[in-house]
PDB file of N, CA and C in Angstrom:
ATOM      1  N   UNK A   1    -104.585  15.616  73.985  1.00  0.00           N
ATOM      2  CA  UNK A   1    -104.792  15.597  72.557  1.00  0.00           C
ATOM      3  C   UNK A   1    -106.213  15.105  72.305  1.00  0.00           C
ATOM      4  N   UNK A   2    -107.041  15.753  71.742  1.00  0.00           N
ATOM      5  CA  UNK A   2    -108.364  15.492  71.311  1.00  0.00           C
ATOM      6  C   UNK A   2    -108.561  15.285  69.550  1.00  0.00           C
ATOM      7  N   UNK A   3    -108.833  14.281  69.054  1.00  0.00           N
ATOM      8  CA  UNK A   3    -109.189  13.859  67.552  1.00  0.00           C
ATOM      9  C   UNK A   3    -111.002  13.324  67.149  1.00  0.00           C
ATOM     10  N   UNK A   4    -110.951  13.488  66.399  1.00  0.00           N
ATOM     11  CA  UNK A   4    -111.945  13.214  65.627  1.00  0.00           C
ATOM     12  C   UNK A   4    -111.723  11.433  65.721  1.00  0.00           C
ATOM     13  N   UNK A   5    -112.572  10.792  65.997  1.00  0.00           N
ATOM     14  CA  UNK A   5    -112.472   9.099  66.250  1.00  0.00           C
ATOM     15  C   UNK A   5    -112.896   8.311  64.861  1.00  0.00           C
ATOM     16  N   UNK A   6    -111.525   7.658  64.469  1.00  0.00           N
ATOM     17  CA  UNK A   6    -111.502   6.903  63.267  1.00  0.00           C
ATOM     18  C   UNK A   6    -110.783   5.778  63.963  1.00  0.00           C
ATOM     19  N   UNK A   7    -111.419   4.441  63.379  1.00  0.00           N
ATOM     20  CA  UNK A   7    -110.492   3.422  63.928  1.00  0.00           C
ATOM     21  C   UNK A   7    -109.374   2.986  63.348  1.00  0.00           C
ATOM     22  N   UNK A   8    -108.053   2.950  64.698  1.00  0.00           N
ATOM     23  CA  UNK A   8    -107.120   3.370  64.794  1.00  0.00           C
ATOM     24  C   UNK A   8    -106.923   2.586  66.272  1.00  0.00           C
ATOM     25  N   UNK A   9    -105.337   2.299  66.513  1.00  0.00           N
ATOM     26  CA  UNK A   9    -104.578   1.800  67.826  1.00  0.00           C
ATOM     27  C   UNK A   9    -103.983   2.544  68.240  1.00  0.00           C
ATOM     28  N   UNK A  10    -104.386   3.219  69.844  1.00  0.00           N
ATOM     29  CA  UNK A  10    -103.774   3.946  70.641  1.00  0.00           C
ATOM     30  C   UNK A  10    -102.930   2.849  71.678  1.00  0.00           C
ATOM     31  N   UNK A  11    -101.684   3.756  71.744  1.00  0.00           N
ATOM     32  CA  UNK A  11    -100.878   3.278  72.673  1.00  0.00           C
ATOM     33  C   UNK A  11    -101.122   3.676  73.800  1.00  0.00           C
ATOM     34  N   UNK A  12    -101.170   3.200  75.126  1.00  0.00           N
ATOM     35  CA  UNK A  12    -101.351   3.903  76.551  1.00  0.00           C
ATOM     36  C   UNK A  12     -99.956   3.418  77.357  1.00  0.00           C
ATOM     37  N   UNK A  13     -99.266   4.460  77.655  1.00  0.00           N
ATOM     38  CA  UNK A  13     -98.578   3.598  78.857  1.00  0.00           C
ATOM     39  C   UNK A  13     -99.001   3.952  80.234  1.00  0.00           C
ATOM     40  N   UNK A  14     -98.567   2.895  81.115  1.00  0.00           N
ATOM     41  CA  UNK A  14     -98.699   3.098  82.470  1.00  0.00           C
ATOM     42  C   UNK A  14     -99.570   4.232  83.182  1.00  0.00           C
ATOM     43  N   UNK A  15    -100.834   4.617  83.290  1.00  0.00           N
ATOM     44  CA  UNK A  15    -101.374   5.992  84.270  1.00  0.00           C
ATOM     45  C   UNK A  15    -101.988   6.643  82.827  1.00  0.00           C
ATOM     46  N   UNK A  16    -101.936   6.447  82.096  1.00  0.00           N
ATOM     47  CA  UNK A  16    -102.661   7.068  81.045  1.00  0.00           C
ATOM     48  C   UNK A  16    -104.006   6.838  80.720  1.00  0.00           C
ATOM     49  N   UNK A  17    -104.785   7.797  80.623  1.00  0.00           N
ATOM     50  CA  UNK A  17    -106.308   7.793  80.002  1.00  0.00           C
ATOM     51  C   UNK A  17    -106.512   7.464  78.961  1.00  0.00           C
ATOM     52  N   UNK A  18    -107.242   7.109  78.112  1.00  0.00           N
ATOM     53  CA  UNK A  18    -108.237   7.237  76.793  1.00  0.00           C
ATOM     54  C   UNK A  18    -109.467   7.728  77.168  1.00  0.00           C
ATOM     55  N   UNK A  19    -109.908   8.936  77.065  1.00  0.00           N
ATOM     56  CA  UNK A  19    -111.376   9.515  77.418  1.00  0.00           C
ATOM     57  C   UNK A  19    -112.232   9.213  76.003  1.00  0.00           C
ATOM     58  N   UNK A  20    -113.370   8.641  75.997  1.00  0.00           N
ATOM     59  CA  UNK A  20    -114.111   8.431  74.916  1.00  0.00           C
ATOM     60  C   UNK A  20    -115.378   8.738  75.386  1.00  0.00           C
ATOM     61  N   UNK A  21    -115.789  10.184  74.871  1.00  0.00           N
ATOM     62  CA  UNK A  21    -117.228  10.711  75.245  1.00  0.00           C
ATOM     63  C   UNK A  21    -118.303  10.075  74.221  1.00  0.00           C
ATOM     64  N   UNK A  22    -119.141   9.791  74.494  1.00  0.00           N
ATOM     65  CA  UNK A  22    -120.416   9.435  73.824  1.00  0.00           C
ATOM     66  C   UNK A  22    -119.720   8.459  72.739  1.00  0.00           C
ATOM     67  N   UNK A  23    -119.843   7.226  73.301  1.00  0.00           N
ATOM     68  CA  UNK A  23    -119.091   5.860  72.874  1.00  0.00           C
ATOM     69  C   UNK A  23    -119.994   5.093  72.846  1.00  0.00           C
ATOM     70  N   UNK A  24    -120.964   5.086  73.346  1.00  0.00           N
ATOM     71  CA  UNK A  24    -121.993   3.934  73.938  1.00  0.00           C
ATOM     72  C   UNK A  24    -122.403   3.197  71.944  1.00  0.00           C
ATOM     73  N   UNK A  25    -122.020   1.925  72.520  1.00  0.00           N
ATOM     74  CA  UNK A  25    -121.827   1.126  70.818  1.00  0.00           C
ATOM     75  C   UNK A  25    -120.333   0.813  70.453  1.00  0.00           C
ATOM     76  N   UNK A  26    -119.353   1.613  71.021  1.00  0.00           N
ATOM     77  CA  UNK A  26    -118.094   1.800  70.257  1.00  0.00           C
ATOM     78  C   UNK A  26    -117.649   0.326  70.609  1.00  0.00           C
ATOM     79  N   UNK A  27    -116.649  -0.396  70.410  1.00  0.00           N
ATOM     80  CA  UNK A  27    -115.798  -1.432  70.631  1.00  0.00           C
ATOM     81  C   UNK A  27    -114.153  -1.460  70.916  1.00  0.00           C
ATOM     82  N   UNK A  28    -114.592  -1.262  72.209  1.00  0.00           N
ATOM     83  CA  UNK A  28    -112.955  -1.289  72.947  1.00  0.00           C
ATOM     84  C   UNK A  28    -112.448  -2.636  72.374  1.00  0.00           C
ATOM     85  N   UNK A  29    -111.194  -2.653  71.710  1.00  0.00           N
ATOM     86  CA  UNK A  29    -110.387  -3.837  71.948  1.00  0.00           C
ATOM     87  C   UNK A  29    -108.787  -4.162  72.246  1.00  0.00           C
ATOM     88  N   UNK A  30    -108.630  -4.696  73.513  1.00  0.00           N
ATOM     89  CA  UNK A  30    -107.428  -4.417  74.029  1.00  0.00           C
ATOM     90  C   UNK A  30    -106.404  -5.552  72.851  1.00  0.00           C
ATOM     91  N   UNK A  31    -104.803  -5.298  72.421  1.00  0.00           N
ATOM     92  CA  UNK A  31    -103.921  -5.771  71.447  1.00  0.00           C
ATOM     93  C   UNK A  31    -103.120  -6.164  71.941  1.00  0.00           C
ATOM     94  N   UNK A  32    -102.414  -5.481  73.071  1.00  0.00           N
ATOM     95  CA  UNK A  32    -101.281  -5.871  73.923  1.00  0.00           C
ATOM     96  C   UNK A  32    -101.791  -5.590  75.325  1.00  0.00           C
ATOM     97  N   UNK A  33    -100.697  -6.096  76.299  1.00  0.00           N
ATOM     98  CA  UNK A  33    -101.043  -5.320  77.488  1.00  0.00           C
ATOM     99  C   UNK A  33    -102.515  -6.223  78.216  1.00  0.00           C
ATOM    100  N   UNK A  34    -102.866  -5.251  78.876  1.00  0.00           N
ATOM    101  CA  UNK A  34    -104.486  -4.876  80.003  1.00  0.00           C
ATOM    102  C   UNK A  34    -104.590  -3.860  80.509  1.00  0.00           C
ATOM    103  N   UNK A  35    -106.347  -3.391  80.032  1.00  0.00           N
ATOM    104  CA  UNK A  35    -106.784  -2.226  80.516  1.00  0.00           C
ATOM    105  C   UNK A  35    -108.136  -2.338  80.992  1.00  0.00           C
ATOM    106  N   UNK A  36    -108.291  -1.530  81.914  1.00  0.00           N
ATOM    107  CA  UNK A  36    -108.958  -1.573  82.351  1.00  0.00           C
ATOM    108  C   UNK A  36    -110.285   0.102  82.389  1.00  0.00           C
ATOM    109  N   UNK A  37    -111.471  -0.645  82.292  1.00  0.00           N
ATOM    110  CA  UNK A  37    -112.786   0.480  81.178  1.00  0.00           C
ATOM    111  C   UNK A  37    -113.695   0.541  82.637  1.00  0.00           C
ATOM    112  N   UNK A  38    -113.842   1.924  82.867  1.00  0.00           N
ATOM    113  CA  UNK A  38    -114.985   2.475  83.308  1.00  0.00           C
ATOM    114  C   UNK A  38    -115.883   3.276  83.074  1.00  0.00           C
ATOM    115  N   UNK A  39    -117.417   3.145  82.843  1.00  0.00           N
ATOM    116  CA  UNK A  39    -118.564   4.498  82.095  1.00  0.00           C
ATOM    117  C   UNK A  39    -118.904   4.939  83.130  1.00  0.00           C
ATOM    118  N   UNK A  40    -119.082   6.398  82.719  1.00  0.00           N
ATOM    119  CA  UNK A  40    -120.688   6.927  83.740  1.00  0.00           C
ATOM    120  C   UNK A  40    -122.021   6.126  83.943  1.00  0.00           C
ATOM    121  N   UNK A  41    -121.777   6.325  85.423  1.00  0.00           N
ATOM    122  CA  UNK A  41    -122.938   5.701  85.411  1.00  0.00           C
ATOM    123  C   UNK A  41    -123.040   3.855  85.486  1.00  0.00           C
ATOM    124  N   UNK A  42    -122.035   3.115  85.730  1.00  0.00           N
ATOM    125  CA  UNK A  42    -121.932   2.056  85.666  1.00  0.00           C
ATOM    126  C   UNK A  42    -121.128   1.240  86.976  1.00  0.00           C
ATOM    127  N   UNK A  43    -121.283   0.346  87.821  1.00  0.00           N
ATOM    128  CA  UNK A  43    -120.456  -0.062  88.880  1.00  0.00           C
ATOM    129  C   UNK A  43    -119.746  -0.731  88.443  1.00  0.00           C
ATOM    130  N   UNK A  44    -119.629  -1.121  87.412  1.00  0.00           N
ATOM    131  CA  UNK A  44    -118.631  -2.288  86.969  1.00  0.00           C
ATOM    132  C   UNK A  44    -117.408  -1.978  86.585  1.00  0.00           C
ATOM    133  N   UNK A  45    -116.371  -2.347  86.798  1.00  0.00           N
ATOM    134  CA  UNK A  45    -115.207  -2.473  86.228  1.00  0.00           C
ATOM    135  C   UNK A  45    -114.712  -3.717  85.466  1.00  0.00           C
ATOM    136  N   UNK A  46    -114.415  -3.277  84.052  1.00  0.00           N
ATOM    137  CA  UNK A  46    -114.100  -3.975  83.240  1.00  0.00           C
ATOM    138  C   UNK A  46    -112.749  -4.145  83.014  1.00  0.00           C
ATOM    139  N   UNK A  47    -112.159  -5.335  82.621  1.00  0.00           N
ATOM    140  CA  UNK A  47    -110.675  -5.620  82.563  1.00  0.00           C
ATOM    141  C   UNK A  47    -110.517  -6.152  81.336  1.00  0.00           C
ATOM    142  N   UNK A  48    -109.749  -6.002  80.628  1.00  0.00           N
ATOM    143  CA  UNK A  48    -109.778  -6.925  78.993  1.00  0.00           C
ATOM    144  C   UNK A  48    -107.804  -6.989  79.096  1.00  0.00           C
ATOM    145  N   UNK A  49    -107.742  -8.303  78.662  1.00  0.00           N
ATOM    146  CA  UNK A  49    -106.462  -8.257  78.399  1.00  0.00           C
ATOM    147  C   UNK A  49    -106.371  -8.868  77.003  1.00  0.00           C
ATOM    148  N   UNK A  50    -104.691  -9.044  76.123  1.00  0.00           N
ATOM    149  CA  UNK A  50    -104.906  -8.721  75.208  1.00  0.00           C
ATOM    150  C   UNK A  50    -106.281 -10.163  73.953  1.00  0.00           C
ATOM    151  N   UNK A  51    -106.513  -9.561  73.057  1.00  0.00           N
ATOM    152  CA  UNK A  51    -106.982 -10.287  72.617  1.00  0.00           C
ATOM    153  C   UNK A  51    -109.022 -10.454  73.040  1.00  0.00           C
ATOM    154  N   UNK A  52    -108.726  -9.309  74.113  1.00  0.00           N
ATOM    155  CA  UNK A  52    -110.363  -9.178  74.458  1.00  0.00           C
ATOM    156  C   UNK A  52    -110.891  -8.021  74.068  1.00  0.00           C
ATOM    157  N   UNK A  53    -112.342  -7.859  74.227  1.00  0.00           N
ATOM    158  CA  UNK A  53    -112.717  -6.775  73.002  1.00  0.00           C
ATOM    159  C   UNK A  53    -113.974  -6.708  74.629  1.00  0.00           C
ATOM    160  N   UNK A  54    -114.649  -5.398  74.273  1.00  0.00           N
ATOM    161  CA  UNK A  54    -115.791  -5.202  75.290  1.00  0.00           C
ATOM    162  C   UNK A  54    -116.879  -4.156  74.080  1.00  0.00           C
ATOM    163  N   UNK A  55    -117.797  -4.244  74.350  1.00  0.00           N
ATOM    164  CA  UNK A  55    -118.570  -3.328  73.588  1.00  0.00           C
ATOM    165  C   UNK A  55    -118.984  -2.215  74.639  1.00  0.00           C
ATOM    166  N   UNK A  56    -118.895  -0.873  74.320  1.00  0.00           N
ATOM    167  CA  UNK A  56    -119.281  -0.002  75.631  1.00  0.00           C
ATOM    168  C   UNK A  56    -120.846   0.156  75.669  1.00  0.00           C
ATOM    169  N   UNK A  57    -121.739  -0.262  76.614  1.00  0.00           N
ATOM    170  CA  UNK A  57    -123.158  -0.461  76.832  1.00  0.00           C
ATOM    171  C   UNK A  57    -123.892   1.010  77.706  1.00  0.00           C
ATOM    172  N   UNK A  58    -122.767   2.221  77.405  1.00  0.00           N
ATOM    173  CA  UNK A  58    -123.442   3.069  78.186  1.00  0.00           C
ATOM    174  C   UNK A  58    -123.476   4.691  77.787  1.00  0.00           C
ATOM    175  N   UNK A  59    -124.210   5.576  77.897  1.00  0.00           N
ATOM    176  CA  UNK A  59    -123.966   6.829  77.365  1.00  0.00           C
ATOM    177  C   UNK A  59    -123.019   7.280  78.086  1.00  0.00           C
ATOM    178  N   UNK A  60    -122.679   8.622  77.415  1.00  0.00           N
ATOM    179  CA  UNK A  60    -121.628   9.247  78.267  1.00  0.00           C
ATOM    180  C   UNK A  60    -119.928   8.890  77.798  1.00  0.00           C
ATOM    181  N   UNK A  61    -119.764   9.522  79.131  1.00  0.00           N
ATOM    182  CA  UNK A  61    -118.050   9.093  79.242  1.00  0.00           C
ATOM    183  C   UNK A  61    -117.640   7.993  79.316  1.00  0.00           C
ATOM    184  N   UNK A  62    -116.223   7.482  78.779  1.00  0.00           N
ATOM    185  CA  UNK A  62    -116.014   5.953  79.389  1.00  0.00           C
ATOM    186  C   UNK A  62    -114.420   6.339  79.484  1.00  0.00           C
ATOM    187  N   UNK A  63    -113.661   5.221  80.557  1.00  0.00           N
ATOM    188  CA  UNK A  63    -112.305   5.969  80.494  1.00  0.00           C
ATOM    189  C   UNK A  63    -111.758   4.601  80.025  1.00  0.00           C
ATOM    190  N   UNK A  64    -110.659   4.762  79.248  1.00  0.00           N
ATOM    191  CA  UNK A  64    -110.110   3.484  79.297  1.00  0.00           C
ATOM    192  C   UNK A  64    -108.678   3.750  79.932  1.00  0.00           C
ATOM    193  N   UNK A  65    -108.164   2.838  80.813  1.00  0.00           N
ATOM    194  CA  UNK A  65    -106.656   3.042  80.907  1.00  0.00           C
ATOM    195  C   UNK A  65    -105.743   1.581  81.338  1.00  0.00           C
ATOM    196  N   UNK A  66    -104.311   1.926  81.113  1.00  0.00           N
ATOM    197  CA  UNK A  66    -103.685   0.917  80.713  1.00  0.00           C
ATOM    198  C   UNK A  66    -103.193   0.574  81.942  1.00  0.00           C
ATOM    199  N   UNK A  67    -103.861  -1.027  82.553  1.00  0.00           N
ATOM    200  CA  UNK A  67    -104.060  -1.176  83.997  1.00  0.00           C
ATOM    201  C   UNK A  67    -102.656  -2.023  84.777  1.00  0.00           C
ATOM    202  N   UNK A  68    -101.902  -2.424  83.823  1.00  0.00           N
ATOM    203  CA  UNK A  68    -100.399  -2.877  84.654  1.00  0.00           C
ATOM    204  C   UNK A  68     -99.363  -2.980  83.181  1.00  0.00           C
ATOM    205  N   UNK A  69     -98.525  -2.163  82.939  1.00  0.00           N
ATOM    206  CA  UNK A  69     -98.054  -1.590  82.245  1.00  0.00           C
ATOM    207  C   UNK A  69     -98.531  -1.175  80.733  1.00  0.00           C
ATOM    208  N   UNK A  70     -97.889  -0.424  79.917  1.00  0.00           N
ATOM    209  CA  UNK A  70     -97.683  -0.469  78.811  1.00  0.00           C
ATOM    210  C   UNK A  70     -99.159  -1.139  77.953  1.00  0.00           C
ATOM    211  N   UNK A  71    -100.079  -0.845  77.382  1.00  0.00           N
ATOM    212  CA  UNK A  71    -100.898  -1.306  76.352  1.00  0.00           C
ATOM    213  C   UNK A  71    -101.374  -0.479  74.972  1.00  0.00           C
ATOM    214  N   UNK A  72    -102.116  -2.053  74.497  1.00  0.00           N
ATOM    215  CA  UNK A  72    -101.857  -1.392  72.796  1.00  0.00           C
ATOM    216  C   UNK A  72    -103.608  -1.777  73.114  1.00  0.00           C
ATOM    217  N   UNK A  73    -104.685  -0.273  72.137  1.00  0.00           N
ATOM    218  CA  UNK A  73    -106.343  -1.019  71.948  1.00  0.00           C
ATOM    219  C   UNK A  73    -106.561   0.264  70.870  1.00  0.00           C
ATOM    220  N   UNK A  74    -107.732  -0.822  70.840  1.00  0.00           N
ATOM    221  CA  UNK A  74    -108.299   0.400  69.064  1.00  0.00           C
ATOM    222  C   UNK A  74    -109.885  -0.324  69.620  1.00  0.00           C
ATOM    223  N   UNK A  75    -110.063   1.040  69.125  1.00  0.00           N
ATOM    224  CA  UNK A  75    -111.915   1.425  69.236  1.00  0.00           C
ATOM    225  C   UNK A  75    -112.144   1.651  67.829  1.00  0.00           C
ATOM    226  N   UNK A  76    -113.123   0.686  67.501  1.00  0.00           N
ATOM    227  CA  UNK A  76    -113.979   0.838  66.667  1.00  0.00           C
ATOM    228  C   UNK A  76    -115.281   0.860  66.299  1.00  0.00           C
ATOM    229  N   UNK A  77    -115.592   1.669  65.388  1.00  0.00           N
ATOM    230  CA  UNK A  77    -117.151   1.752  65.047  1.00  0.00           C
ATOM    231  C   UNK A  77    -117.912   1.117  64.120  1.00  0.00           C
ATOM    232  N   UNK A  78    -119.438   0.962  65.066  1.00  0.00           N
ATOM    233  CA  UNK A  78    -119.463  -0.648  63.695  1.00  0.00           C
ATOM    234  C   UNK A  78    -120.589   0.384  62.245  1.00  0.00           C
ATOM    235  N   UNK A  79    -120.781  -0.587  61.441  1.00  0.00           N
ATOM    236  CA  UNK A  79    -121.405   0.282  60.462  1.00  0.00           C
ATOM    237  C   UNK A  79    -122.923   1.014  60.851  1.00  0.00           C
ATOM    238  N   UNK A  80    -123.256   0.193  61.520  1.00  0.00           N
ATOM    239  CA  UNK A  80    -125.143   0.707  62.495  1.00  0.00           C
ATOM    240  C   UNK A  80    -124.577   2.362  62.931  1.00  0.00           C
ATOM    241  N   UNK A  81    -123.321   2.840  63.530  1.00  0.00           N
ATOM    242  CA  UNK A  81    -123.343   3.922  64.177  1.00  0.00           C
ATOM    243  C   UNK A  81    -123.146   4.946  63.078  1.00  0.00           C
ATOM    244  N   UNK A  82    -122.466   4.726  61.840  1.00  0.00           N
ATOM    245  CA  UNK A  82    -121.810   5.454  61.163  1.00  0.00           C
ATOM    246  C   UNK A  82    -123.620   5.741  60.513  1.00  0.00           C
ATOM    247  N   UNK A  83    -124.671   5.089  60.679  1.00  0.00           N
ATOM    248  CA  UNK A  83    -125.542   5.459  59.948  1.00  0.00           C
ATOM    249  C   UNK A  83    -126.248   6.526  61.133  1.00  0.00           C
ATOM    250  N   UNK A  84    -125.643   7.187  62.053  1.00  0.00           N
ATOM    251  CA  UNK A  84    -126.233   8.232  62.874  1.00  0.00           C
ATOM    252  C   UNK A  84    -126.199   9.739  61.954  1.00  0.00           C
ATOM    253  N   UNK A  85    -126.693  10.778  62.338  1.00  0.00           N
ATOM    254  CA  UNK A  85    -126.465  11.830  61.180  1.00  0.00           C
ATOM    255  C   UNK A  85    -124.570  12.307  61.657  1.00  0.00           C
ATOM    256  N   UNK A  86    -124.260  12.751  60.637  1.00  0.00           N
ATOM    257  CA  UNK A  86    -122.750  13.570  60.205  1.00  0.00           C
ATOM    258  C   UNK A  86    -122.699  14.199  61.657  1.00  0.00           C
ATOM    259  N   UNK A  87    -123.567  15.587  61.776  1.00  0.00           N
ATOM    260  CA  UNK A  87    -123.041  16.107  62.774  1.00  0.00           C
ATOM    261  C   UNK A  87    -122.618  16.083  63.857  1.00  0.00           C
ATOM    262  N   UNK A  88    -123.860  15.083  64.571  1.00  0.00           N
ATOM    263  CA  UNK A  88    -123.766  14.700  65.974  1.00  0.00           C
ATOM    264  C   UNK A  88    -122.507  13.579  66.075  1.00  0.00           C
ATOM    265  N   UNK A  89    -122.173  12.540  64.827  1.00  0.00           N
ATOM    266  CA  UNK A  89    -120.829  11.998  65.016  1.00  0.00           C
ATOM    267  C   UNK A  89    -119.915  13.193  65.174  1.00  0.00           C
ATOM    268  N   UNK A  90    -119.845  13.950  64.243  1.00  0.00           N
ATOM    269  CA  UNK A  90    -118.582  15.057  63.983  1.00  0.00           C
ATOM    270  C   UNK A  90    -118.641  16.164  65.326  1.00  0.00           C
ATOM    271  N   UNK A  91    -119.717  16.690  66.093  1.00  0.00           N
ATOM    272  CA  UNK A  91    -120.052  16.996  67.145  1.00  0.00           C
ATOM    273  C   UNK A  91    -119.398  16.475  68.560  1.00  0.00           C
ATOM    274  N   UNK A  92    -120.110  15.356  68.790  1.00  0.00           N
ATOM    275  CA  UNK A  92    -120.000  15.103  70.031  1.00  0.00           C
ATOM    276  C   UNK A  92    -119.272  13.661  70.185  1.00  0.00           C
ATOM    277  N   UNK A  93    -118.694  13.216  69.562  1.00  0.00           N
ATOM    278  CA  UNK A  93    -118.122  11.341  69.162  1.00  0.00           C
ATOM    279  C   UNK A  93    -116.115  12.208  69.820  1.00  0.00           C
ATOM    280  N   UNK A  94    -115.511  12.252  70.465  1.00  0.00           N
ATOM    281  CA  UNK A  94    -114.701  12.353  70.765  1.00  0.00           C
ATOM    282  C   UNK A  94    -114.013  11.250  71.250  1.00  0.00           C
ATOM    283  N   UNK A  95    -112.693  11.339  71.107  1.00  0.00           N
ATOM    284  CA  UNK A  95    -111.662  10.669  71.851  1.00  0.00           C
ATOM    285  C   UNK A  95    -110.470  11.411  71.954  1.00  0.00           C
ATOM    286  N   UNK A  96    -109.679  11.104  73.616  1.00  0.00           N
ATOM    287  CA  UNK A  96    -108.901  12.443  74.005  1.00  0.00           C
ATOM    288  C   UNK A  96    -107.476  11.146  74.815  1.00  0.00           C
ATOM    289  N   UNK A  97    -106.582  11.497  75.131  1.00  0.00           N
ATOM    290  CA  UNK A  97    -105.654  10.634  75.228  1.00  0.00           C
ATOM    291  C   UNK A  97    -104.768  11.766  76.436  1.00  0.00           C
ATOM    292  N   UNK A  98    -105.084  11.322  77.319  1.00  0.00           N
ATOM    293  CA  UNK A  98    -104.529  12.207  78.346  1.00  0.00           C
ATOM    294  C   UNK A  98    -103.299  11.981  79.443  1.00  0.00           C
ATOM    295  N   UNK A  99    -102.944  13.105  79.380  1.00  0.00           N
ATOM    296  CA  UNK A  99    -101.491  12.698  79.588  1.00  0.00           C
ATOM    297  C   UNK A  99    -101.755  12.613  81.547  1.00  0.00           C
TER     298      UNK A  99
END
């Protein structure tokens, strides 16, 4: 399932993706649960459990997924991004939830 990215709480269970293309700025924040965030291009692996938030620091792809059972996170956008032009948000700003 691919949407247009409004902030909003996706559920992930167990083995599930959140693909968030061209995020770099966005704000992962995990609600329930732990997940665990990887970008292109980055060695790090990030872990947030609930109540932690990460800002994504990188272009590209980032995956988020729900790293020992069941989690609740919402990505949001802060007002600095929303001042990018219409298209390229409406373009290329995706988020995809993969089964």
């Amino acid at each position: 399932m691919t949407r247009l990215f409004v902030d909003s709480s996706v559920r992930l269970n167990t083995g599930e993706l959140l693909d968030i293309d061209d995020g770099e700025g966005f704000t992962v924040e995990c609600l329930e649960g732990a997940v665990w965030i990887t970008q292109s291009n980055d060695p790090r692996d990030i872990v947030l459990k609930a109540g932690q938030s990460f800002v994504l620091d990188k272009p590209g792809l980032a995956l988020v997924c729900a790293a020992s059972g069941p989690a609740m996170v919402v990505v949001a956008v802060s007002l600095r991004l929303l001042s990018r032009p219409r298209l390229r948000l409406r373009n290329s700003t995706r988020i995809r939830l993969a089964a």
